[in-house]
PDB file of N, CA and C in Angstrom:
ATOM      1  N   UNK A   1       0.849  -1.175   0.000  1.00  0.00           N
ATOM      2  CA  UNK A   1       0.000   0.000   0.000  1.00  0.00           C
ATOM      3  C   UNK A   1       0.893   1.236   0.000  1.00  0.00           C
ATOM      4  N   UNK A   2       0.358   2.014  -0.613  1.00  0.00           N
ATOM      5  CA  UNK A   2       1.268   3.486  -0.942  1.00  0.00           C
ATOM      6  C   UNK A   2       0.473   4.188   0.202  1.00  0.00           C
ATOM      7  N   UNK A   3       1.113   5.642   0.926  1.00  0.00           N
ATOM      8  CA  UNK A   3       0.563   6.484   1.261  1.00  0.00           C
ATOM      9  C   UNK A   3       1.406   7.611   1.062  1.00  0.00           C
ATOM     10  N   UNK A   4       0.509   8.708   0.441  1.00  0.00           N
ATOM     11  CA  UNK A   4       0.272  10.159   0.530  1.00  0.00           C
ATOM     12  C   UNK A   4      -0.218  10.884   0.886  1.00  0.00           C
ATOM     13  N   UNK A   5       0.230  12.745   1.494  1.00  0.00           N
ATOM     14  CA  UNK A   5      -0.459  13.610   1.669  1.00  0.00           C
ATOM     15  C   UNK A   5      -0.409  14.033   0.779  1.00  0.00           C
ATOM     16  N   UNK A   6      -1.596  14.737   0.916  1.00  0.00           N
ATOM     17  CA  UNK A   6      -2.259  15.235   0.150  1.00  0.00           C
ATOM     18  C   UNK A   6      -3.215  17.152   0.700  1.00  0.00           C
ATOM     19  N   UNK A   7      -2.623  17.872  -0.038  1.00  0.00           N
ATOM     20  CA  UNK A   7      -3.140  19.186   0.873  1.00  0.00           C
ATOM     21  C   UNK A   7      -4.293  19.795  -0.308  1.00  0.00           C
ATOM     22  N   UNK A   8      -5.717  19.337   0.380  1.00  0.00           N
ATOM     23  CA  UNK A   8      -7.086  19.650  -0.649  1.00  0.00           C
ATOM     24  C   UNK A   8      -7.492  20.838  -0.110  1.00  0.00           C
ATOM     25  N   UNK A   9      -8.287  21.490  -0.768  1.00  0.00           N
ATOM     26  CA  UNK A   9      -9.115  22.526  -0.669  1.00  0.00           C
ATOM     27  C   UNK A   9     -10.137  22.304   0.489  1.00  0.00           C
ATOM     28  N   UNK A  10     -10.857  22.996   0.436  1.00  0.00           N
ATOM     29  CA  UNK A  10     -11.878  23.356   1.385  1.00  0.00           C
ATOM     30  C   UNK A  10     -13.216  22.606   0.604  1.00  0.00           C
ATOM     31  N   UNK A  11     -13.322  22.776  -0.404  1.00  0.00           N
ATOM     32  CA  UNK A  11     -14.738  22.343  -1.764  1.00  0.00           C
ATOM     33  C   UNK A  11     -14.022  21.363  -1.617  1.00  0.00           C
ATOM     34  N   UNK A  12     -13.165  20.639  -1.713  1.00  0.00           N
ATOM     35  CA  UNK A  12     -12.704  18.839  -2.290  1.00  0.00           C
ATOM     36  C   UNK A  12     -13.035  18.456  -0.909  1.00  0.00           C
ATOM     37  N   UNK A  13     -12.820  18.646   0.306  1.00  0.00           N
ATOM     38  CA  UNK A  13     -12.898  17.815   1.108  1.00  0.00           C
ATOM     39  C   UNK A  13     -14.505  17.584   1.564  1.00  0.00           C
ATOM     40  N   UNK A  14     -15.465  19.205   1.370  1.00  0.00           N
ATOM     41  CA  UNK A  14     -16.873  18.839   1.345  1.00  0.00           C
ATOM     42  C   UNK A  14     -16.986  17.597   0.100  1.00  0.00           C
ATOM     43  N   UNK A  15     -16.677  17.501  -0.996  1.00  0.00           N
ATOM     44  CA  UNK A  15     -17.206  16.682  -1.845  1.00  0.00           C
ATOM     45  C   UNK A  15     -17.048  15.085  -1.210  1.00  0.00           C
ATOM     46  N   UNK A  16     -16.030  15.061  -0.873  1.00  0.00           N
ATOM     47  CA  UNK A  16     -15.175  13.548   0.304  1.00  0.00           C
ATOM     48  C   UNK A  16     -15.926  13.534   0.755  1.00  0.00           C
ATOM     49  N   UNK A  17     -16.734  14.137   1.828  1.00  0.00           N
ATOM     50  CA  UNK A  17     -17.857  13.942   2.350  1.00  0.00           C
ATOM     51  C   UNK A  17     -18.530  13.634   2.245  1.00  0.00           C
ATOM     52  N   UNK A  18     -19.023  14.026   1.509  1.00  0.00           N
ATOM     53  CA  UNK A  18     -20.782  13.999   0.162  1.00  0.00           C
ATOM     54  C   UNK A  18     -20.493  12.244   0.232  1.00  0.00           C
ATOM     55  N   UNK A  19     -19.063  11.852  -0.709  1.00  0.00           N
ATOM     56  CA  UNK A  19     -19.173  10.867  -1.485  1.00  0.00           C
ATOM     57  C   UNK A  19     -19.236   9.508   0.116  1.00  0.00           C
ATOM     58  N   UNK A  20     -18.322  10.410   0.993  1.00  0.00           N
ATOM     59  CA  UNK A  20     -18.292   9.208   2.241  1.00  0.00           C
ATOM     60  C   UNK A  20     -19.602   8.532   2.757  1.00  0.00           C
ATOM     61  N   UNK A  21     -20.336  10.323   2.661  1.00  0.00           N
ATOM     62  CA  UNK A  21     -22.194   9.897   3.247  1.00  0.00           C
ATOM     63  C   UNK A  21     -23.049   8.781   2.503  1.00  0.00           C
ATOM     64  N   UNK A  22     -22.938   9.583   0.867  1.00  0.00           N
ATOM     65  CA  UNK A  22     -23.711   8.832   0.000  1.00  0.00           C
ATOM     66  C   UNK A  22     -23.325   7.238   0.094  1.00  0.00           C
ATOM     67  N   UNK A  23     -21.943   6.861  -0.083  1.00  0.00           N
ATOM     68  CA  UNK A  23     -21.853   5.576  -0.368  1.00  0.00           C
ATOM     69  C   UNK A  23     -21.527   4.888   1.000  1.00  0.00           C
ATOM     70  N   UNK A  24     -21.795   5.443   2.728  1.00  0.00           N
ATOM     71  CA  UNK A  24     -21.573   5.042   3.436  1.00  0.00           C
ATOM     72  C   UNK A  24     -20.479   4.109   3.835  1.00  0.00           C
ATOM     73  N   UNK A  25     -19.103   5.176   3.460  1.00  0.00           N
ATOM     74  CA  UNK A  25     -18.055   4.902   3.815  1.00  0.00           C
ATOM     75  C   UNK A  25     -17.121   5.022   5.059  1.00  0.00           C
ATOM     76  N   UNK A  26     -16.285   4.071   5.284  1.00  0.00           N
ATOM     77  CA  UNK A  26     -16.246   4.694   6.929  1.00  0.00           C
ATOM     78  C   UNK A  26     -15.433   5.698   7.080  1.00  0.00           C
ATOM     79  N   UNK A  27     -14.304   6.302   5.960  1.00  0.00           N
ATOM     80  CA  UNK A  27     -13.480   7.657   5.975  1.00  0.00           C
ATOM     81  C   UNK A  27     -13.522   7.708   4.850  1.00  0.00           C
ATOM     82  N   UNK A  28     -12.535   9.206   5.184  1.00  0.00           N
ATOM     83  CA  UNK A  28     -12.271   9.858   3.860  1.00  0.00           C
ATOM     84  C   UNK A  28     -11.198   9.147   2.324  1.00  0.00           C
ATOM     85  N   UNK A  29     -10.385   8.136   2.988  1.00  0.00           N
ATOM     86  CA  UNK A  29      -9.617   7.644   2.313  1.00  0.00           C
ATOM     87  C   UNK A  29     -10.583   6.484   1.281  1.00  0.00           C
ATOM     88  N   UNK A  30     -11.319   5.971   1.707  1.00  0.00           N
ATOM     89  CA  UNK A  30     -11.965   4.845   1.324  1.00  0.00           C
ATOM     90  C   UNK A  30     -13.110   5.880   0.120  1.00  0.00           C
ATOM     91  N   UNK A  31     -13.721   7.008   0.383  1.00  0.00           N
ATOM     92  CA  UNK A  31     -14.141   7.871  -0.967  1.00  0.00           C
ATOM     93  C   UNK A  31     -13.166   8.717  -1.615  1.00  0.00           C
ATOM     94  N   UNK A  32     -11.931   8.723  -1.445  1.00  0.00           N
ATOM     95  CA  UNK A  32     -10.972   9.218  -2.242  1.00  0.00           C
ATOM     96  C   UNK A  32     -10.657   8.048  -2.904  1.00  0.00           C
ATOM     97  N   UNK A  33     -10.573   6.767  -2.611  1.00  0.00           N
ATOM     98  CA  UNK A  33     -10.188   5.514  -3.843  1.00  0.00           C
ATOM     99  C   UNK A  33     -11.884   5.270  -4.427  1.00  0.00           C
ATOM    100  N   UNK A  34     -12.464   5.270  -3.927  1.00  0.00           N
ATOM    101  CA  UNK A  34     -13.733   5.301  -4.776  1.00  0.00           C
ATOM    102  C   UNK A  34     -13.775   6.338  -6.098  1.00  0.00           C
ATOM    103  N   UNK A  35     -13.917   7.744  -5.299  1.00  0.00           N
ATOM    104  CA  UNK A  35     -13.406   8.533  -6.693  1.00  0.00           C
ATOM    105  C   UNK A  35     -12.630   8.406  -7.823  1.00  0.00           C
ATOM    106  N   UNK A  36     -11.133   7.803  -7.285  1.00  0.00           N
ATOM    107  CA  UNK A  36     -10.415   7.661  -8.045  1.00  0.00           C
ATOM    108  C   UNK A  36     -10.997   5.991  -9.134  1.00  0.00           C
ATOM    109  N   UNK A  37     -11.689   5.652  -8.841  1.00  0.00           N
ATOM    110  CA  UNK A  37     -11.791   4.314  -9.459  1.00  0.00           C
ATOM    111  C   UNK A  37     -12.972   4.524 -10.177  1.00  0.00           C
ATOM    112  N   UNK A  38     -13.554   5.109  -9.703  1.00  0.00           N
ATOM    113  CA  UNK A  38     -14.878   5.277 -10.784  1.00  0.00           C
ATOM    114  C   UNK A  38     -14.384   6.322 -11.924  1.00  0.00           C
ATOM    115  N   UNK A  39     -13.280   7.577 -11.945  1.00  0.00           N
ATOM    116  CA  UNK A  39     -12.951   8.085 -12.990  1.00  0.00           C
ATOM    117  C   UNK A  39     -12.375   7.218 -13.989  1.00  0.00           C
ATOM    118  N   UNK A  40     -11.346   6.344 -13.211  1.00  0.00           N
ATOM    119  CA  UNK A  40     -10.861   5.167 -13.611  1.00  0.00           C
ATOM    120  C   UNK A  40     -11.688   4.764 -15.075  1.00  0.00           C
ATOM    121  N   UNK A  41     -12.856   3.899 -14.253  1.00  0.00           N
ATOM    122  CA  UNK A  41     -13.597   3.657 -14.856  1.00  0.00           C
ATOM    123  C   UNK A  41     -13.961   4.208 -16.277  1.00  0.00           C
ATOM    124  N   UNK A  42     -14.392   5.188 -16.485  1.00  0.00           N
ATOM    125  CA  UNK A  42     -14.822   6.279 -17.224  1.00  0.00           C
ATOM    126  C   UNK A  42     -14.422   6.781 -17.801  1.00  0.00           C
ATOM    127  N   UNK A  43     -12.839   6.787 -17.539  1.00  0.00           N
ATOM    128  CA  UNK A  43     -11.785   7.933 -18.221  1.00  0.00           C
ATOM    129  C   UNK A  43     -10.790   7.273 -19.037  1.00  0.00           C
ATOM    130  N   UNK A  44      -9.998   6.155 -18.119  1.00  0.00           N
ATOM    131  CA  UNK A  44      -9.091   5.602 -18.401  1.00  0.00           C
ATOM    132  C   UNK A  44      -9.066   4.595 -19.660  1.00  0.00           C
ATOM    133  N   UNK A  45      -8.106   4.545 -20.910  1.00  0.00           N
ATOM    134  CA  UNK A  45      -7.784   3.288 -21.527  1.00  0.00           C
ATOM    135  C   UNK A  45      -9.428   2.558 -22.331  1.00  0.00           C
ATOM    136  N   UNK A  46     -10.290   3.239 -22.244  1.00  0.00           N
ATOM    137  CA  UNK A  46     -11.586   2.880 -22.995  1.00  0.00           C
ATOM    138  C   UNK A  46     -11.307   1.656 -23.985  1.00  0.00           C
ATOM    139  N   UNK A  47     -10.131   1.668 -24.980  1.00  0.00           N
ATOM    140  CA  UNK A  47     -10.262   0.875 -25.978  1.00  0.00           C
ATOM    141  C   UNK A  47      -9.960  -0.198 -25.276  1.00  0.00           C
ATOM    142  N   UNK A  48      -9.568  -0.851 -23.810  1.00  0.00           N
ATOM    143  CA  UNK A  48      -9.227  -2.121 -23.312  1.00  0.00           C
ATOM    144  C   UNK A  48     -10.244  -2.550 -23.116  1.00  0.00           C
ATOM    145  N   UNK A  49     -11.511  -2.140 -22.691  1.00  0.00           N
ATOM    146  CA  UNK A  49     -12.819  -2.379 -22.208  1.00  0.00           C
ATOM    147  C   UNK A  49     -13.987  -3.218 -23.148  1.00  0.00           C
ATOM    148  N   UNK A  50     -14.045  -4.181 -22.579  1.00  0.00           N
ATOM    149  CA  UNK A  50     -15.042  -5.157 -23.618  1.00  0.00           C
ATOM    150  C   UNK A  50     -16.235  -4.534 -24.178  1.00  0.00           C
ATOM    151  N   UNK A  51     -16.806  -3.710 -23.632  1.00  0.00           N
ATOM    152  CA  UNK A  51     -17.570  -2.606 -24.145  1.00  0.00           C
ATOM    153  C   UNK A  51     -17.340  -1.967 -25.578  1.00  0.00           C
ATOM    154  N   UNK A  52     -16.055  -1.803 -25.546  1.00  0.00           N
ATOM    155  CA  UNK A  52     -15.420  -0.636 -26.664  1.00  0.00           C
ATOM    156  C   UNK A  52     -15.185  -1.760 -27.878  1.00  0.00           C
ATOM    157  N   UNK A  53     -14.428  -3.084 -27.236  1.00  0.00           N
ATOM    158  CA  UNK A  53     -14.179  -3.924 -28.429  1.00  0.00           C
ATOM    159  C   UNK A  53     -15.125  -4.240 -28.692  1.00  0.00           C
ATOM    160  N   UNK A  54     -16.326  -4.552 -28.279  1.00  0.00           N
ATOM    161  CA  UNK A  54     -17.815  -4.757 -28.947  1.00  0.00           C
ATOM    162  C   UNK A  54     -18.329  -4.031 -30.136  1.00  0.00           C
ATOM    163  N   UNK A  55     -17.820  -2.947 -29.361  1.00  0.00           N
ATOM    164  CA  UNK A  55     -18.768  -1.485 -30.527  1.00  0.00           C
ATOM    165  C   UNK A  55     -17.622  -1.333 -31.789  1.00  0.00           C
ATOM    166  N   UNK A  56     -16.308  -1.896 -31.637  1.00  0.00           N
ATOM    167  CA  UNK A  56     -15.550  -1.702 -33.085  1.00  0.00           C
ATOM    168  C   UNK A  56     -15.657  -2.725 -33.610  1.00  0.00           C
ATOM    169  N   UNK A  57     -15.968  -4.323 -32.953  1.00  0.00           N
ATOM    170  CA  UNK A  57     -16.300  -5.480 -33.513  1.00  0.00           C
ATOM    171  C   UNK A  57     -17.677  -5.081 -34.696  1.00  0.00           C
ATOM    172  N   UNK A  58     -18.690  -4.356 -34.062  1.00  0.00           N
ATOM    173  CA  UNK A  58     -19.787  -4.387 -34.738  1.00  0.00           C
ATOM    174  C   UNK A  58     -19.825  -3.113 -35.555  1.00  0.00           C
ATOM    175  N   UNK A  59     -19.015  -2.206 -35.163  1.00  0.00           N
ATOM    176  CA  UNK A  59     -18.490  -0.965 -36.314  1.00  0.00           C
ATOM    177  C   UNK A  59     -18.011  -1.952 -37.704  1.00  0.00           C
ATOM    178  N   UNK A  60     -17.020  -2.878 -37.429  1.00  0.00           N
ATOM    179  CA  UNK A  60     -16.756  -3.398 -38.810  1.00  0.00           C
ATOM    180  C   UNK A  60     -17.535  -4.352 -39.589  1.00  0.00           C
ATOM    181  N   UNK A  61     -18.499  -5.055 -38.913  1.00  0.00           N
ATOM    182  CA  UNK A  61     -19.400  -5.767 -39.337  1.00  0.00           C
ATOM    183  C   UNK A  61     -20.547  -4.896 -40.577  1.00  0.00           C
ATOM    184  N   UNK A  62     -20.841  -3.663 -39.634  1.00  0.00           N
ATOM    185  CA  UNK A  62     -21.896  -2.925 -40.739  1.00  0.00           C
ATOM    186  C   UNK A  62     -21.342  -2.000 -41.789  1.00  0.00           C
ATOM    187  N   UNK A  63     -19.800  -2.181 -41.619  1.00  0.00           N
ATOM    188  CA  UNK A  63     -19.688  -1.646 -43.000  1.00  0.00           C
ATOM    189  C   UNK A  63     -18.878  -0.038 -42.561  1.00  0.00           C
ATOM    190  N   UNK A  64     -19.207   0.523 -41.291  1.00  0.00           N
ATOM    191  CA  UNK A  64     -18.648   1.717 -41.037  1.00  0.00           C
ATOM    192  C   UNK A  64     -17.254   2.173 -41.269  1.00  0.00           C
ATOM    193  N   UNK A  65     -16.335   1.288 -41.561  1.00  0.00           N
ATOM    194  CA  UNK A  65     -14.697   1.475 -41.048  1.00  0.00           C
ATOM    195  C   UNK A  65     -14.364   0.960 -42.837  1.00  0.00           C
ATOM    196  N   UNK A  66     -15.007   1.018 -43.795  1.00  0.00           N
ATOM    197  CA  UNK A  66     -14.786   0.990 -45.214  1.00  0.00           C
ATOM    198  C   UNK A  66     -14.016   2.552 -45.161  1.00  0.00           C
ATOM    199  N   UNK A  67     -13.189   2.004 -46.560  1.00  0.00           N
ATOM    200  CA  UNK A  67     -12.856   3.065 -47.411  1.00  0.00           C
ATOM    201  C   UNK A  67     -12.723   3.499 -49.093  1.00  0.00           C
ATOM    202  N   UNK A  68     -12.846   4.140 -49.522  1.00  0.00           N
ATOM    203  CA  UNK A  68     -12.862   4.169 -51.042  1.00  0.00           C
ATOM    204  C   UNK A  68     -11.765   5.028 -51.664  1.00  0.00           C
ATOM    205  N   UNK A  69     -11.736   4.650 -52.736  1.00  0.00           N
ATOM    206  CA  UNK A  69     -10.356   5.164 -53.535  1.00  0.00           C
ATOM    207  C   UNK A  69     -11.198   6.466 -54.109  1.00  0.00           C
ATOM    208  N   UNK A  70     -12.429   6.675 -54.384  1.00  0.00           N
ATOM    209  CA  UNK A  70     -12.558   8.152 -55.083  1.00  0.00           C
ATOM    210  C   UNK A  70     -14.242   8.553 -54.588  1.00  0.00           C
ATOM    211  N   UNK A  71     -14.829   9.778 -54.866  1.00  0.00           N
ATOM    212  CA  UNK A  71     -16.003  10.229 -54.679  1.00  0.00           C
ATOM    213  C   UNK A  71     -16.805   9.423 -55.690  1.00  0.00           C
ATOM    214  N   UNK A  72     -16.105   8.847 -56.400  1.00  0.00           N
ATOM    215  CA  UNK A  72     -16.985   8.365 -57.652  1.00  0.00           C
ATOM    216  C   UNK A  72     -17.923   7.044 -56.856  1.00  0.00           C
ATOM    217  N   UNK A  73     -16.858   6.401 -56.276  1.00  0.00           N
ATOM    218  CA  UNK A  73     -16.569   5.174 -55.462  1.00  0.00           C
ATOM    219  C   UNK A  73     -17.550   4.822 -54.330  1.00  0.00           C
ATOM    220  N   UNK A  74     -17.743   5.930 -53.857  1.00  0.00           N
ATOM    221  CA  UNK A  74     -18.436   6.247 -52.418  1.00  0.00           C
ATOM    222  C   UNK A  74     -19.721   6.788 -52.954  1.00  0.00           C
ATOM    223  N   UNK A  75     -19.807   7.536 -53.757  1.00  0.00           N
ATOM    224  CA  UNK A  75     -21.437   7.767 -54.469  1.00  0.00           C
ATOM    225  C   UNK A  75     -21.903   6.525 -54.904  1.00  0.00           C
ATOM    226  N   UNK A  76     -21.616   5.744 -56.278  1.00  0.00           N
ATOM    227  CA  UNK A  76     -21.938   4.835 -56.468  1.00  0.00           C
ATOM    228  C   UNK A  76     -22.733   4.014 -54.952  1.00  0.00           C
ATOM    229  N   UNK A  77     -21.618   3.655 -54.226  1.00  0.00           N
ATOM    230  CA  UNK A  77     -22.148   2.410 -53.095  1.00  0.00           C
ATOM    231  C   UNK A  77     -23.656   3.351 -52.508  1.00  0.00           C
ATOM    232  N   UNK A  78     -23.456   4.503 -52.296  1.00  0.00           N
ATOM    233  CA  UNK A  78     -24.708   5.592 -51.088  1.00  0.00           C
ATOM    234  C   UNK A  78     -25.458   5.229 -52.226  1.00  0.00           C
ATOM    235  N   UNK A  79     -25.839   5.415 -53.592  1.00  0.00           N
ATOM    236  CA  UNK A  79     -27.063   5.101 -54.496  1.00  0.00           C
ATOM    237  C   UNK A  79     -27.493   3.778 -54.558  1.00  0.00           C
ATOM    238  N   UNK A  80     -26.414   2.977 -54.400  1.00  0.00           N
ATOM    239  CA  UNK A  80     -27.214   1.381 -54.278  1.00  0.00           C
ATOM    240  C   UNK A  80     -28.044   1.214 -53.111  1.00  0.00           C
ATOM    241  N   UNK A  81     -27.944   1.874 -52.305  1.00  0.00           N
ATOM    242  CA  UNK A  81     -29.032   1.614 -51.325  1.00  0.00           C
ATOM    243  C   UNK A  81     -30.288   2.090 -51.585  1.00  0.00           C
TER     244      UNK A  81
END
């Protein structure tokens, strides 16, 4: 386990709070790794996430991730539909 100080604001440590109450945590440290893990979540590395490989699995299936050599190329295919 790592430990750091850490010198927060006055607004960050109400929010610690907020998050300690809401998710009935027993300190402040335990909604500061919560925070940090749910940005985690959300923020971090997206394309590792089975989620993401889903949606480019099925991006290439319908055709989205094509390319064409000219406007001629790409009109043609949009009129066959």
């Amino acid at each position: 386990m790592v430990q750091n100080i850490f010198n927060i604001g006055e607004r960050e440590d109400r929010v610690l709070n907020i998050v300690k109450a809401k998710y009935g945590l027993k300190n402040k440290n335990e909604a500061f790794t919560l925070v940090v893990k749910m940005h985690e979540e959300s923020f971090l590395e997206p394309e590792l996430r089975p989620e993401y490989l889903e949606k480019l699995n099925r991006i290439e299936k319908e055709g989205y991730g094509e390319t064409f050599k000219s406007i001629e190329e790409l009109r043609r295919k949009i009129e066959k539909r």
